[in-house]
Protein backbone atom coordinates (compact mmCIF):
# COMPACT_ATOMS: atom_id res chain seq x y z
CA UNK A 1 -8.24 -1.52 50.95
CA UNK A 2 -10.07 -4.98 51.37
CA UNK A 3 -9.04 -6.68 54.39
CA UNK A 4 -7.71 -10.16 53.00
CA UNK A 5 -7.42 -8.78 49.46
CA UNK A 6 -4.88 -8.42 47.33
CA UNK A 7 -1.84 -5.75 48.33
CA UNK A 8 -1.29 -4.99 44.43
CA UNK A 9 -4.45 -3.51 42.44
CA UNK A 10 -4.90 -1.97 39.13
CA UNK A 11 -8.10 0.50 39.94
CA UNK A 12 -5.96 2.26 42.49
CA UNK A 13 -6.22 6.32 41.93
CA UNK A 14 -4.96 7.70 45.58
CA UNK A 15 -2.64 6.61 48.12
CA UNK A 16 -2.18 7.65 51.62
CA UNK A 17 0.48 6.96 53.75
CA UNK A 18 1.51 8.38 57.35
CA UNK A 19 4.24 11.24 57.34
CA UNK A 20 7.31 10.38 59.63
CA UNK A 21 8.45 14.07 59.03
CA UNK A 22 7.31 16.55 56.26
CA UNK A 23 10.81 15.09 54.48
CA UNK A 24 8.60 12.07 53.56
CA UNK A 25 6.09 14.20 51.78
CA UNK A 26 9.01 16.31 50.02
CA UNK A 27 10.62 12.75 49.29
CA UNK A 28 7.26 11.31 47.98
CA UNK A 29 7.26 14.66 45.82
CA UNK A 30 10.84 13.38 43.89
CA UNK A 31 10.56 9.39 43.92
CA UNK A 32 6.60 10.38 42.10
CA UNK A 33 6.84 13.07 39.67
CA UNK A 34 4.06 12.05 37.39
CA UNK A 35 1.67 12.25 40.53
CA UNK A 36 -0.53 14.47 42.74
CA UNK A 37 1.33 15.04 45.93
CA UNK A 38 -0.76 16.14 48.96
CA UNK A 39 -0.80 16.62 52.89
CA UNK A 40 -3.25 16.54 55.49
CA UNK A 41 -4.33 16.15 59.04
CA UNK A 42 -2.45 18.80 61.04
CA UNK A 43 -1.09 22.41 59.45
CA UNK A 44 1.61 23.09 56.76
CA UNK A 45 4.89 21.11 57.34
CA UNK A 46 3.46 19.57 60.96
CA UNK A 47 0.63 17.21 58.62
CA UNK A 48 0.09 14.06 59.32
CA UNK A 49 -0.51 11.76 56.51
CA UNK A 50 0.57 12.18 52.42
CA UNK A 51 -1.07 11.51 49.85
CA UNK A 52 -0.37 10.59 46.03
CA UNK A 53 -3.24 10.57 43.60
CA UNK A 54 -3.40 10.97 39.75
CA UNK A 55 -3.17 14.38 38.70
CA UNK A 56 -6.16 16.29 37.05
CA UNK A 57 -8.33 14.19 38.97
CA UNK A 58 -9.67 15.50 42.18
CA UNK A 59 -13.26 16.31 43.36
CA UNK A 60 -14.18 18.92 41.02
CA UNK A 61 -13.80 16.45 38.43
CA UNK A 62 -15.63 13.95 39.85
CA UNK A 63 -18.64 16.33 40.70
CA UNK A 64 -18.33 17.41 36.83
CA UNK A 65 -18.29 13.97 35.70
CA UNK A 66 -21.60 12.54 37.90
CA UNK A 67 -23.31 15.90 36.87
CA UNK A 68 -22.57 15.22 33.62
CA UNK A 69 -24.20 11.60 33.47
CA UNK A 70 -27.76 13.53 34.44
């Protein structure tokens, strides 16, 4: 996020939001099929924040893709 910037980008590929209750991340799940779901910062259904990211794409694939440009 760019402080000033604009709220609605096109090079977005993750999103994390703060979890109200692990409902929110189950919720997230339904209203965003065709993406990533994901939880972290505290343990199983006590996590703190959610996350929705594009799916196939995750660190691996980055690391593949930078080793791949040597």
């Amino acid at each position: 996020m760019i402080y000033g910037g604009e709220l609605y980008r096109d090079d977005c590929n993750k999103v994390s939001f703060i979890l109200n209750s692990y409902q929110d991340h189950l919720d997230s799940i339904k209203e965003f099929p065709d993406l990533k779901p994901g939880t972290w910062g505290g343990d199983g259904e006590i996590a703190l924040f959610g996350d929705l990211g594009v799916k196939g794409i995750d660190k691996a694939h980055a690391i593949d893709d930078v080793l791949n440009l040597c």
